[in-house]
N, C-alpha and C. Protein backbone atom coordinates (compact mmCIF):
# COMPACT_ATOMS: atom_id res chain seq x y z
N UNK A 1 129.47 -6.23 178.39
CA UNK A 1 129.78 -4.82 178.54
C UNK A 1 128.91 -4.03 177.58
N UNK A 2 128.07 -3.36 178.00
CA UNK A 2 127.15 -2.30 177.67
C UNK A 2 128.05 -1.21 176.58
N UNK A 3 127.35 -1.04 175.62
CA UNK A 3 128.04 0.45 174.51
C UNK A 3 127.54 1.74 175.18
N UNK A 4 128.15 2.67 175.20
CA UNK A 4 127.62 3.56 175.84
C UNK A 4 127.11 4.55 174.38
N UNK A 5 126.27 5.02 174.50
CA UNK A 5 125.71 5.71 173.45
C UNK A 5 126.53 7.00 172.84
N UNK A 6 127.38 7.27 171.96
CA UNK A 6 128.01 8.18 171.67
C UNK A 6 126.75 9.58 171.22
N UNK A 7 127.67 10.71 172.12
CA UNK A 7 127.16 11.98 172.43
C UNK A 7 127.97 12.68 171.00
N UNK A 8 126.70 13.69 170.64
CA UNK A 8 127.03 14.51 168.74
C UNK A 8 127.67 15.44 169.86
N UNK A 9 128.45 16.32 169.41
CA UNK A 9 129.37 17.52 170.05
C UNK A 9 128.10 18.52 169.74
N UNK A 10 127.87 19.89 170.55
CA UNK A 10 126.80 20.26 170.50
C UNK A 10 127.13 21.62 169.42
N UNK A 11 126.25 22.00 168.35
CA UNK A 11 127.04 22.88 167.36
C UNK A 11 126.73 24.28 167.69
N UNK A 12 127.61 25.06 167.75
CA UNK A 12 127.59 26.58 168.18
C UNK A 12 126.84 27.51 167.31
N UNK A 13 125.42 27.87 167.68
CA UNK A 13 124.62 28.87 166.33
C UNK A 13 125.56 29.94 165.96
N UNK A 14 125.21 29.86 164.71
CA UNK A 14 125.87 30.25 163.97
C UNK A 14 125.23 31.70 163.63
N UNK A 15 125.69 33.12 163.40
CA UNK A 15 125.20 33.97 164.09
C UNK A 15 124.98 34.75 161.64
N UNK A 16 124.34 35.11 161.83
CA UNK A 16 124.25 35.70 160.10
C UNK A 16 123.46 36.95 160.12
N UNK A 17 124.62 37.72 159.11
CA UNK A 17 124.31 39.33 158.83
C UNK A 17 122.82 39.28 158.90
N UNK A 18 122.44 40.43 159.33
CA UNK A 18 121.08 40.79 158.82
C UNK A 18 121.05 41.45 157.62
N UNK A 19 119.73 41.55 156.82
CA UNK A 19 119.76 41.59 155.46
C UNK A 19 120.39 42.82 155.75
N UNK A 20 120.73 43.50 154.45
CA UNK A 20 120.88 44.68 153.62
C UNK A 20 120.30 45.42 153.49
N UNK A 21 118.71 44.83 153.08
CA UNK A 21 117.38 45.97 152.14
C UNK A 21 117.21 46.49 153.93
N UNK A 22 116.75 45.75 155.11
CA UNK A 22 116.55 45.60 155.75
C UNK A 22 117.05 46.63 157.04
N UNK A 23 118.22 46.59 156.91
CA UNK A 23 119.70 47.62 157.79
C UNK A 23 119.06 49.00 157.07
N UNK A 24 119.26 48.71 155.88
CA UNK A 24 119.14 50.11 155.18
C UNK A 24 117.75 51.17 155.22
N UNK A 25 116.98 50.26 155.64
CA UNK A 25 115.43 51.14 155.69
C UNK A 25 115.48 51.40 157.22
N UNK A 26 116.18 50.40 157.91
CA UNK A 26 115.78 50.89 160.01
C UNK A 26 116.51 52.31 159.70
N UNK A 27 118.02 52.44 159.04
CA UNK A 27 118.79 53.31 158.97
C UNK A 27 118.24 54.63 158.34
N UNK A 28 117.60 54.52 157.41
CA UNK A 28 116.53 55.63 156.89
C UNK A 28 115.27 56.12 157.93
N UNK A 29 114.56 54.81 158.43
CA UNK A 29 113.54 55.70 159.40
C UNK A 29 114.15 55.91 160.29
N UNK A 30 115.15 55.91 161.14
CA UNK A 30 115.94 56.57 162.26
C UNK A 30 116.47 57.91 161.50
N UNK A 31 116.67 58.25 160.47
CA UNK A 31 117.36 59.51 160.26
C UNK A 31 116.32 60.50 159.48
N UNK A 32 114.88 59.92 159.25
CA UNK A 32 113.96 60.28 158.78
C UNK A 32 113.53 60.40 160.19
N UNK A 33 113.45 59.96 161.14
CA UNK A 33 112.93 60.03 162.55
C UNK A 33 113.61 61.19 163.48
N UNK A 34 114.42 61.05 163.12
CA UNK A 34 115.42 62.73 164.03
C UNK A 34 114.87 63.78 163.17
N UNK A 35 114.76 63.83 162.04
CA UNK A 35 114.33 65.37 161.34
C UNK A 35 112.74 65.32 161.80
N UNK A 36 111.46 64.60 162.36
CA UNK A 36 110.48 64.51 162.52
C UNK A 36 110.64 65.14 163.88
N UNK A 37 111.54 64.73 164.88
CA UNK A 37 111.91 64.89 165.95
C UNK A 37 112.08 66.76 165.97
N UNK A 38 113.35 66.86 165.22
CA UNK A 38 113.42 68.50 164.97
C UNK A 38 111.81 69.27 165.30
N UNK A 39 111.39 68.75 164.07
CA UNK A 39 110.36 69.68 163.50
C UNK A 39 109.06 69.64 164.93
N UNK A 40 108.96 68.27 165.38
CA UNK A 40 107.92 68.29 165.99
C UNK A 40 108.32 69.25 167.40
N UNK A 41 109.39 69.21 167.68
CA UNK A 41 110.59 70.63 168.99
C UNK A 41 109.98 72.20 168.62
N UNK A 42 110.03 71.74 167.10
CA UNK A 42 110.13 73.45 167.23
C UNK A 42 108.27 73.89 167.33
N UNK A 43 107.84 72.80 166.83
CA UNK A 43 106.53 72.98 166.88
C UNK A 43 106.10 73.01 167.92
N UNK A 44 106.37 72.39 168.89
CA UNK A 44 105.47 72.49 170.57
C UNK A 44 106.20 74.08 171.27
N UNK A 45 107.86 73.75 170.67
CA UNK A 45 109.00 75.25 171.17
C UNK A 45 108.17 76.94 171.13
N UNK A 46 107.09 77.05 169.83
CA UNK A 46 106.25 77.69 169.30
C UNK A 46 104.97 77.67 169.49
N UNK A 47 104.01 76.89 170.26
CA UNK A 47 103.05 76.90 170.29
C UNK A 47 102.62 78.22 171.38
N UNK A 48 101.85 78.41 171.03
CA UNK A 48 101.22 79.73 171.82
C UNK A 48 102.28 80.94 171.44
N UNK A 49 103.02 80.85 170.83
CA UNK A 49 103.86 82.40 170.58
C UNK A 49 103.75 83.23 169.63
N UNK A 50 102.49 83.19 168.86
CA UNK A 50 102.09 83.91 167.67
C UNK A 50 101.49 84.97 168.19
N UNK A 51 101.89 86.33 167.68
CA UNK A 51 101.56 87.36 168.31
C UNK A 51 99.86 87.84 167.29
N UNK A 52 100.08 87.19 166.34
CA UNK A 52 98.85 87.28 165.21
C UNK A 52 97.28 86.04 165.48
N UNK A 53 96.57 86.31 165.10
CA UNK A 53 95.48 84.83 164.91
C UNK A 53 95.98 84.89 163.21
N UNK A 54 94.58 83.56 163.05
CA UNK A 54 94.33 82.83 164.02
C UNK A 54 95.34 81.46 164.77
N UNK A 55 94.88 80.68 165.77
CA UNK A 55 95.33 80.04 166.08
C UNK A 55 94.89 78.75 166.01
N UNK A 56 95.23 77.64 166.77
CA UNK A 56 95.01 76.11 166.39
C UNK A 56 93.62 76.10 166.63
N UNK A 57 93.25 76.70 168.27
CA UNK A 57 91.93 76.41 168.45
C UNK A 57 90.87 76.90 167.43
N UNK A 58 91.24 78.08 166.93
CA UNK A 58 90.06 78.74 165.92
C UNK A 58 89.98 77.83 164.59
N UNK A 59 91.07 77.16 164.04
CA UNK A 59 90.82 76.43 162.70
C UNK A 59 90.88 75.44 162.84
N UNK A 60 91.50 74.51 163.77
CA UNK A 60 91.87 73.13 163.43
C UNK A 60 90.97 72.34 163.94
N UNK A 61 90.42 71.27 163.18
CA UNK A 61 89.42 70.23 162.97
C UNK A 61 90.13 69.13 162.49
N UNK A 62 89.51 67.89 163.86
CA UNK A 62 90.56 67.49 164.28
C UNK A 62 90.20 65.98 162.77
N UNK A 63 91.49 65.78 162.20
CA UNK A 63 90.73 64.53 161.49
C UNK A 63 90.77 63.22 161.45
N UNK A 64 89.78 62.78 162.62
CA UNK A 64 89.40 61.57 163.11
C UNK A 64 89.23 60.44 161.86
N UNK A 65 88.37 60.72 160.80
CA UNK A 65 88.18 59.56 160.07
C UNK A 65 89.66 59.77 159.13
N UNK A 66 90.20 60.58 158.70
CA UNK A 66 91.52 60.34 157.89
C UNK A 66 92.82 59.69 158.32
N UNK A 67 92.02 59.84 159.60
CA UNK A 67 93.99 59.27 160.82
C UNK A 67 93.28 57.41 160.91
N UNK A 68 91.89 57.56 160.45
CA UNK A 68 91.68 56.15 160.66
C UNK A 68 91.66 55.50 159.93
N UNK A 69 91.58 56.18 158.30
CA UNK A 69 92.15 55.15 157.06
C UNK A 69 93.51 55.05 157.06
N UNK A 70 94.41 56.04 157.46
CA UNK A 70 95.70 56.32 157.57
C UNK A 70 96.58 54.83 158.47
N UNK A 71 95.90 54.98 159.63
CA UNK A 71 96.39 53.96 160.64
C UNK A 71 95.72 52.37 160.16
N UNK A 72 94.75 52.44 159.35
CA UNK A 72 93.98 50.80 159.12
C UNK A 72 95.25 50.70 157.57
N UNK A 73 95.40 51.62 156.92
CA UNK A 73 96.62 51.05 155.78
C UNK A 73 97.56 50.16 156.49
N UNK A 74 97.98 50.16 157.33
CA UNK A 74 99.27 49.83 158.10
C UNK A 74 98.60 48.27 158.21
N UNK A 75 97.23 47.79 158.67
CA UNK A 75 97.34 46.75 159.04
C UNK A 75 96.77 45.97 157.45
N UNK A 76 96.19 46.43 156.44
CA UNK A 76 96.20 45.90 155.45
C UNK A 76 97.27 45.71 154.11
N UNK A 77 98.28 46.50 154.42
CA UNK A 77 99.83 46.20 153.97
C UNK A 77 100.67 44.97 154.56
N UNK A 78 99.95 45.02 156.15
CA UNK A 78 100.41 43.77 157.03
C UNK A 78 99.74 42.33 156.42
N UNK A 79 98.70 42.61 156.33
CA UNK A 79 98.19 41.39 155.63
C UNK A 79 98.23 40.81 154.19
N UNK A 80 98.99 42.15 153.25
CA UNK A 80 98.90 42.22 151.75
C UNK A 80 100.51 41.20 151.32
N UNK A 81 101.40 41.55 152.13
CA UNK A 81 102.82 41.15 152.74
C UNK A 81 102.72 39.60 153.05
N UNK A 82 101.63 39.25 154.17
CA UNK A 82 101.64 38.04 154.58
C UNK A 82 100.83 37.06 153.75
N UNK A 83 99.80 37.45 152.58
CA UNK A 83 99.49 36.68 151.69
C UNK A 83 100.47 36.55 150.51
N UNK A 84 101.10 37.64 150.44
CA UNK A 84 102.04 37.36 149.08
C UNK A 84 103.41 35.76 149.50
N UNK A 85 103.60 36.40 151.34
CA UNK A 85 104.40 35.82 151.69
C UNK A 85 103.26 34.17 151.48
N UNK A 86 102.68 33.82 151.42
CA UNK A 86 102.14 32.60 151.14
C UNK A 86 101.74 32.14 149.62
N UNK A 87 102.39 32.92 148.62
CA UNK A 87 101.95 32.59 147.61
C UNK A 87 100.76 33.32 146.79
N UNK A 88 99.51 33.80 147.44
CA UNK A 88 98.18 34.33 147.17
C UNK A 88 98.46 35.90 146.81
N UNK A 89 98.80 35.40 145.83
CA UNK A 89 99.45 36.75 144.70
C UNK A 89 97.33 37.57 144.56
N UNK A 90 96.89 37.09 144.22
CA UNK A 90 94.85 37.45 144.21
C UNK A 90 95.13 38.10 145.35
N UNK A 91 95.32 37.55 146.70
CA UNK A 91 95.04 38.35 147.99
C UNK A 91 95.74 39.50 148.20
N UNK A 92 96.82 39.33 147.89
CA UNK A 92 97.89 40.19 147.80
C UNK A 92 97.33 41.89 147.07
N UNK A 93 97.25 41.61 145.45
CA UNK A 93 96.81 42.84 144.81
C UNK A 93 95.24 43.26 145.97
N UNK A 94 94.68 42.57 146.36
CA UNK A 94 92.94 43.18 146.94
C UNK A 94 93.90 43.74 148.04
N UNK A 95 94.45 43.50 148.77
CA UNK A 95 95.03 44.39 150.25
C UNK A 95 95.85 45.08 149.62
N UNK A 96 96.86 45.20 148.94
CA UNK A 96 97.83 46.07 148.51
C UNK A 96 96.89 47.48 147.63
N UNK A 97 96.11 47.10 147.16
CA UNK A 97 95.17 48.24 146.63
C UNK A 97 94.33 48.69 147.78
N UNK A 98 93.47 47.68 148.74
CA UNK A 98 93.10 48.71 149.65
C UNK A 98 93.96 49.92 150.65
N UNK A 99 95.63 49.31 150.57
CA UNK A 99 96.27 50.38 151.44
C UNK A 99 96.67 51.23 150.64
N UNK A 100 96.84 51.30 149.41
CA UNK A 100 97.20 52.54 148.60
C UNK A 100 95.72 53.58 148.44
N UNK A 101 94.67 52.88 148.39
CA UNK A 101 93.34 53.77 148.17
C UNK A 101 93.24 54.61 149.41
N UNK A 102 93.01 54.06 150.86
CA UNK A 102 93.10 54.54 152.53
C UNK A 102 94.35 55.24 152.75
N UNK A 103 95.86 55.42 152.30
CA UNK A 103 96.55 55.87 151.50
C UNK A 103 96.24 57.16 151.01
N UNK A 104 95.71 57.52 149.81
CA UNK A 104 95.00 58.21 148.88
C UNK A 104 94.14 59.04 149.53
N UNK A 105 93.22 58.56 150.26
CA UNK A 105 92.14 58.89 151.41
C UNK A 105 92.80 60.07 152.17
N UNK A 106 93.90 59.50 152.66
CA UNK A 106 94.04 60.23 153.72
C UNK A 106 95.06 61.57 153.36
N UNK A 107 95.75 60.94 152.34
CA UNK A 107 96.40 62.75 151.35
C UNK A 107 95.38 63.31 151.00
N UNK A 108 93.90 62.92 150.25
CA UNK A 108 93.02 63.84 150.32
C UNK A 108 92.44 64.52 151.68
N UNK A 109 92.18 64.02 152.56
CA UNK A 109 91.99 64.75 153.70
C UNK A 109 92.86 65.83 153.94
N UNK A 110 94.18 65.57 153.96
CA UNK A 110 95.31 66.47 154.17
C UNK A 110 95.01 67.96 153.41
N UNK A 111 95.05 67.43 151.56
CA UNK A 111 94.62 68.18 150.56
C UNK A 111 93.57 69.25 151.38
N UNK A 112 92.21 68.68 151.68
CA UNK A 112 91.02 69.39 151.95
C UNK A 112 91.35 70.27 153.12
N UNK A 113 91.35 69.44 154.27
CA UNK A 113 92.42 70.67 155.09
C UNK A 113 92.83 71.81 154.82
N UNK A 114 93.81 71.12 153.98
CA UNK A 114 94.64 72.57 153.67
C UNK A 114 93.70 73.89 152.93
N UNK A 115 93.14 73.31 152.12
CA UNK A 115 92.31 74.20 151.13
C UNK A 115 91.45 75.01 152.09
N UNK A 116 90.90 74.36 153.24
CA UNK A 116 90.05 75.22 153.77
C UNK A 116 90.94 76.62 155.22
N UNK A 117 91.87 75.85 155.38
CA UNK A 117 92.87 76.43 156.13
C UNK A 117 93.21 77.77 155.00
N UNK A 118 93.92 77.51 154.03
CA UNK A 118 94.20 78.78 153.09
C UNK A 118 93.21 79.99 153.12
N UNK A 119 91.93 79.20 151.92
CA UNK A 119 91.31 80.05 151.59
C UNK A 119 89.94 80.48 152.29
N UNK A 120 89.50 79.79 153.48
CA UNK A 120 88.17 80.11 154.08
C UNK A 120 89.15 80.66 155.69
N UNK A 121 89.88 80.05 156.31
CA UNK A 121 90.70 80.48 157.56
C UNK A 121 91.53 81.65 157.16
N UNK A 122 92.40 81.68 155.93
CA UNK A 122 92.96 83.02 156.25
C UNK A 122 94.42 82.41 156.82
N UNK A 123 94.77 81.13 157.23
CA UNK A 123 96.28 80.35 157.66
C UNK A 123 97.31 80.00 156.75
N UNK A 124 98.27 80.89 156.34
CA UNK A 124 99.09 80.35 155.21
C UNK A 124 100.37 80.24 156.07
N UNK A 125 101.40 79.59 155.55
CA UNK A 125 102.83 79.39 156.59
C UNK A 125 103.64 80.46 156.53
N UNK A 126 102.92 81.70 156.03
CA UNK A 126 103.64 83.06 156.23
C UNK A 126 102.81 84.04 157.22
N UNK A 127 102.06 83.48 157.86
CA UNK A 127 100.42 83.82 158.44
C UNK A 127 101.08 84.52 160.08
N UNK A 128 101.80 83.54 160.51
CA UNK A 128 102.12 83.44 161.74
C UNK A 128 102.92 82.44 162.08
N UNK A 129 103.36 82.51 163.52
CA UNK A 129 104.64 81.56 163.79
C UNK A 129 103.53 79.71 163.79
N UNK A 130 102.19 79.99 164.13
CA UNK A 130 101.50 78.58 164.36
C UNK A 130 101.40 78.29 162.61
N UNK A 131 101.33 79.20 161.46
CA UNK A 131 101.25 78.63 160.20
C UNK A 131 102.42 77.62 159.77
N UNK A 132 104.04 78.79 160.21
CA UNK A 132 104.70 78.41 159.74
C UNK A 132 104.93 76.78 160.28
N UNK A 133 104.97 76.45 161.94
CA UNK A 133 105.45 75.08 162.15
C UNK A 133 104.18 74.66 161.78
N UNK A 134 103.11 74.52 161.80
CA UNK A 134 101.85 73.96 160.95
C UNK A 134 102.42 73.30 159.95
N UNK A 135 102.25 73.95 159.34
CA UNK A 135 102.27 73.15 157.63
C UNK A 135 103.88 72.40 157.19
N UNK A 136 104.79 73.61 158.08
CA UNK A 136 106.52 72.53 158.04
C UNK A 136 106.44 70.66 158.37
N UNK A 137 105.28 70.92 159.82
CA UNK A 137 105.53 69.69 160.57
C UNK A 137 104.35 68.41 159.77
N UNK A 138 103.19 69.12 158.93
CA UNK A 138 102.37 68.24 158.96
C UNK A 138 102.77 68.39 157.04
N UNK A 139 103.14 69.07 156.80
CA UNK A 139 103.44 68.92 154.77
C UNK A 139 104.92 68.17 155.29
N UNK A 140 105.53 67.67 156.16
CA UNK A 140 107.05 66.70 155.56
C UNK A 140 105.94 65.81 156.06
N UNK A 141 105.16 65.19 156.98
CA UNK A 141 104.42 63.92 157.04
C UNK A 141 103.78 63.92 155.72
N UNK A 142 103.05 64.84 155.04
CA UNK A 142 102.13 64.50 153.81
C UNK A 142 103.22 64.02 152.81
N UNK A 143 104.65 64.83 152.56
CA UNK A 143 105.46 64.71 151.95
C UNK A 143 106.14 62.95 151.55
N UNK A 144 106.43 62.24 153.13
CA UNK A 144 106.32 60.90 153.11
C UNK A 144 105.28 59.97 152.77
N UNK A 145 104.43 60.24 152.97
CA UNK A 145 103.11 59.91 152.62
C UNK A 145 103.01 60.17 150.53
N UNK A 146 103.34 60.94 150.38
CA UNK A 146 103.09 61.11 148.99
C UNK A 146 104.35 60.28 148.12
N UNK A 147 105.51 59.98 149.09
CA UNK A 147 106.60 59.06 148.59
C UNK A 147 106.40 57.48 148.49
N UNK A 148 105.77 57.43 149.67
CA UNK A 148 105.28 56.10 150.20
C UNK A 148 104.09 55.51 149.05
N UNK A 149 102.98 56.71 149.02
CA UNK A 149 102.35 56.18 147.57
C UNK A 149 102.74 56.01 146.50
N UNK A 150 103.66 56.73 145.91
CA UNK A 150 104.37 56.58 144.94
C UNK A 150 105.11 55.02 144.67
N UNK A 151 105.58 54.63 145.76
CA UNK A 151 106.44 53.56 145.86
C UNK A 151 105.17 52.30 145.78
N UNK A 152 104.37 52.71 146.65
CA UNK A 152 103.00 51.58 146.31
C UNK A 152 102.62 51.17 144.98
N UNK A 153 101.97 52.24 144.64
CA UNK A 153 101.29 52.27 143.22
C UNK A 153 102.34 51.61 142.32
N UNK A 154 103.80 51.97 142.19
CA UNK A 154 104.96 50.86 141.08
C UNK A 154 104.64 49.82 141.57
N UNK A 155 104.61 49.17 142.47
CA UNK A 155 104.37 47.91 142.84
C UNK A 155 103.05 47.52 142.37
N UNK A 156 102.30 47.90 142.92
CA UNK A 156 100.27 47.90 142.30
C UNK A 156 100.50 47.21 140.49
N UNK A 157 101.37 48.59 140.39
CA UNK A 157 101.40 48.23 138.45
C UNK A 157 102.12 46.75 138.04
N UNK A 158 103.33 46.70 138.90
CA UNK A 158 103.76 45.58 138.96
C UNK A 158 103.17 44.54 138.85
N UNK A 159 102.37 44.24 140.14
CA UNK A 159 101.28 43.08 140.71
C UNK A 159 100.59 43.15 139.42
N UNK A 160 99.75 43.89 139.18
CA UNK A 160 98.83 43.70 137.64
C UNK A 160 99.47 43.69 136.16
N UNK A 161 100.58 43.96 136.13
CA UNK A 161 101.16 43.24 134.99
C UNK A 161 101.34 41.56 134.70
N UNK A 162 101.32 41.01 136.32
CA UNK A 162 101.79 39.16 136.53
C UNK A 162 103.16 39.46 136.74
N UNK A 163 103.80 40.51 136.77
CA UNK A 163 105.51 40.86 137.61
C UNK A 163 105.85 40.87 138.62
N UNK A 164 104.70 40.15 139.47
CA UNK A 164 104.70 40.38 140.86
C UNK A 164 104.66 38.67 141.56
N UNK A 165 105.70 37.96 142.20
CA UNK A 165 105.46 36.62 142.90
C UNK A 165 105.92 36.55 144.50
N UNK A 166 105.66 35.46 144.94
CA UNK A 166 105.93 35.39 146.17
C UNK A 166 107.57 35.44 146.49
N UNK A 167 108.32 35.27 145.29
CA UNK A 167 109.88 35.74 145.50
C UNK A 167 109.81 37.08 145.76
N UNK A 168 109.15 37.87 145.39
CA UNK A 168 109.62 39.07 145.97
C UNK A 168 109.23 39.89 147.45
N UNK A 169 108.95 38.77 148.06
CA UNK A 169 108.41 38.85 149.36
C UNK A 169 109.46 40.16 149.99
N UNK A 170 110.59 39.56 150.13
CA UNK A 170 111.58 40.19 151.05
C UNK A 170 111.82 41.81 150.59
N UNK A 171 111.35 41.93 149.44
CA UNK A 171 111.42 43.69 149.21
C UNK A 171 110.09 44.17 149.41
N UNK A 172 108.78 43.76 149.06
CA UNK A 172 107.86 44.21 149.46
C UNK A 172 107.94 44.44 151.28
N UNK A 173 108.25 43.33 151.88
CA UNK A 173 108.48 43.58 153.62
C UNK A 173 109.38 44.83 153.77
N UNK A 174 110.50 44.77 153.50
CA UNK A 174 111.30 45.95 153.15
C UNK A 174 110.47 47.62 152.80
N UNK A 175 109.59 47.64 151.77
CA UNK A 175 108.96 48.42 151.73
C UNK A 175 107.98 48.82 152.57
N UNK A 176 107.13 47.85 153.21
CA UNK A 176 106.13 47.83 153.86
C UNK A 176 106.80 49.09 155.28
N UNK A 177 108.25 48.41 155.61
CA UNK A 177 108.39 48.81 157.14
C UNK A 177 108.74 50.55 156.91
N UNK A 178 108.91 50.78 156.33
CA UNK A 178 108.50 52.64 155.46
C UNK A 178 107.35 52.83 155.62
N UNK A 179 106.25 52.48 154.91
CA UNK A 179 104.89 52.74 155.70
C UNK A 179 104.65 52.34 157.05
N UNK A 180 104.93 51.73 157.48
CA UNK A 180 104.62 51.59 158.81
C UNK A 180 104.91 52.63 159.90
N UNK A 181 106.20 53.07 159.20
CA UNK A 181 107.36 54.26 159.97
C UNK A 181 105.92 55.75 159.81
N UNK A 182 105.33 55.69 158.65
CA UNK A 182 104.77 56.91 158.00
C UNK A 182 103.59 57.25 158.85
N UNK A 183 103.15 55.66 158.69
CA UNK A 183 101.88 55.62 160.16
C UNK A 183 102.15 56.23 161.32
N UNK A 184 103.11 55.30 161.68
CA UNK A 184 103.62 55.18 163.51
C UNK A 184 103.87 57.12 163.40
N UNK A 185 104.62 57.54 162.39
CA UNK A 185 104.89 59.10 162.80
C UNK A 185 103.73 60.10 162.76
N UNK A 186 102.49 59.86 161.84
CA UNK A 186 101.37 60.82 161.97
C UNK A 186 100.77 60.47 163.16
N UNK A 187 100.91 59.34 164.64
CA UNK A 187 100.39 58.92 165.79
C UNK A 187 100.67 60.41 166.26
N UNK A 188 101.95 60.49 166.09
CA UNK A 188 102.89 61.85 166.90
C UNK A 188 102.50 62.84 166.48
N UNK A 189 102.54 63.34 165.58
CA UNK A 189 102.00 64.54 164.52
C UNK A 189 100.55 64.62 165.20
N UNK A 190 99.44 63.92 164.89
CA UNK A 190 98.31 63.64 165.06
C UNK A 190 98.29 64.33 166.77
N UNK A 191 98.88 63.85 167.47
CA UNK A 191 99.08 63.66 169.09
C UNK A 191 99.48 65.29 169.63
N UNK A 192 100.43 65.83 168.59
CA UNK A 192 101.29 67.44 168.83
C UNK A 192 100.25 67.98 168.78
N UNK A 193 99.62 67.96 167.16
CA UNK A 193 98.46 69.20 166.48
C UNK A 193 97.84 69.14 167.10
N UNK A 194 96.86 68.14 167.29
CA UNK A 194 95.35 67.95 167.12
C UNK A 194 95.07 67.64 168.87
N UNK A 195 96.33 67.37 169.50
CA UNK A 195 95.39 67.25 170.93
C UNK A 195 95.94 68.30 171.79
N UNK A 196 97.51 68.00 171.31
CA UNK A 196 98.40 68.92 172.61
C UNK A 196 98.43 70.04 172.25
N UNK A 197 98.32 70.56 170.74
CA UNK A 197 98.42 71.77 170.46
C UNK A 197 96.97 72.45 170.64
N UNK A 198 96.03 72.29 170.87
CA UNK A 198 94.07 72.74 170.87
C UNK A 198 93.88 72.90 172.11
């Protein structure tokens, strides 16, 4: 008489919270994402209704190379993340500094913009109804953007002190998906101003 091979009972996956850091940042760019939402409403709600110049077409220049250091940060934070996540703390600081510099880059663009918008255009956000959602919709993007660096650069200092290891993977990812949010929202911004609004 043959043994018949005893069958393991099959075990039911077992289902586990998602992180914390994790919940808490989707929960921030969704409520950071409805006020983007607002602003970008009232901005299209307004376009063409300025009874004053100038308008988008007369000043705005559109900025192609700043939206492209802007959008390449995103994929060298991706890679700064996935070397730390391997240990290569070296690789890590060289990408984590190139996305804070492209970063940097692209608030200066913003900066220059603006400067020439003020004082050579004559466009301040008391100018007209296109100043005011102007600078509301594209200074809260610079605004994140200037948070987001902020939050970089502690880390940067971190990394170059030797305070920085591959344990801390899971908050750097955490951080990362904030920039990513900052990116993905100047697509839109970028998309309102510079194409739909001209």
């Amino acid at each position: 008489m043959s043994a018949t091979p005893m069958t393991m009972p099959e075990r039911e996956p077992t289902w586990e919270l998602p992180s914390r850091g994790h919940v808490a940042m989707y929960a921030l760019i969704v409520a950071e994402a409805a006020i983007f939402i607002i602003f970008v409403v009232a901005y299209l709600f307004y376009l063409g209704k300025s009874l004053t110049g100038p308008t988008p077409k007369d000043v705005l220049e559109v900025p192609i190379f700043y939206t492209i250091c802007l959008l390449s940060s995103s994929i060298t934070i991706h890679f700064a993340v996935g070397a730390l996540r391997q240990g290569s703390v070296g690789s890590f600081k060289a990408w984590w500094f190139a996305t804070v510099a492209l970063g940097a880059a692209f608030l200066y663009g913003t900066g220059h913009e603006w400067h020439r918008l003020i004082y050579q255009d004559g466009l301040t956000i008391s100018t007209n109804l296109f100043g005011t959602t102007y600078y509301s919709l594209v200074g809260l993007h610079g605004f994140h953007v200037v948070v987001g660096l902020i939050c970089l650069s502690t880390v940067m200092a971190f990394a170059l002190r030797g305070d920085l290891g591959q344990q801390h993977t899971y908050r750097i990812d955490v951080l990362s998906l904030y920039w990513h949010f900052v990116d993905a929202v100047w697509i839109v911004v970028f998309t309102v101003v510079y194409i739909i609004g001209r």
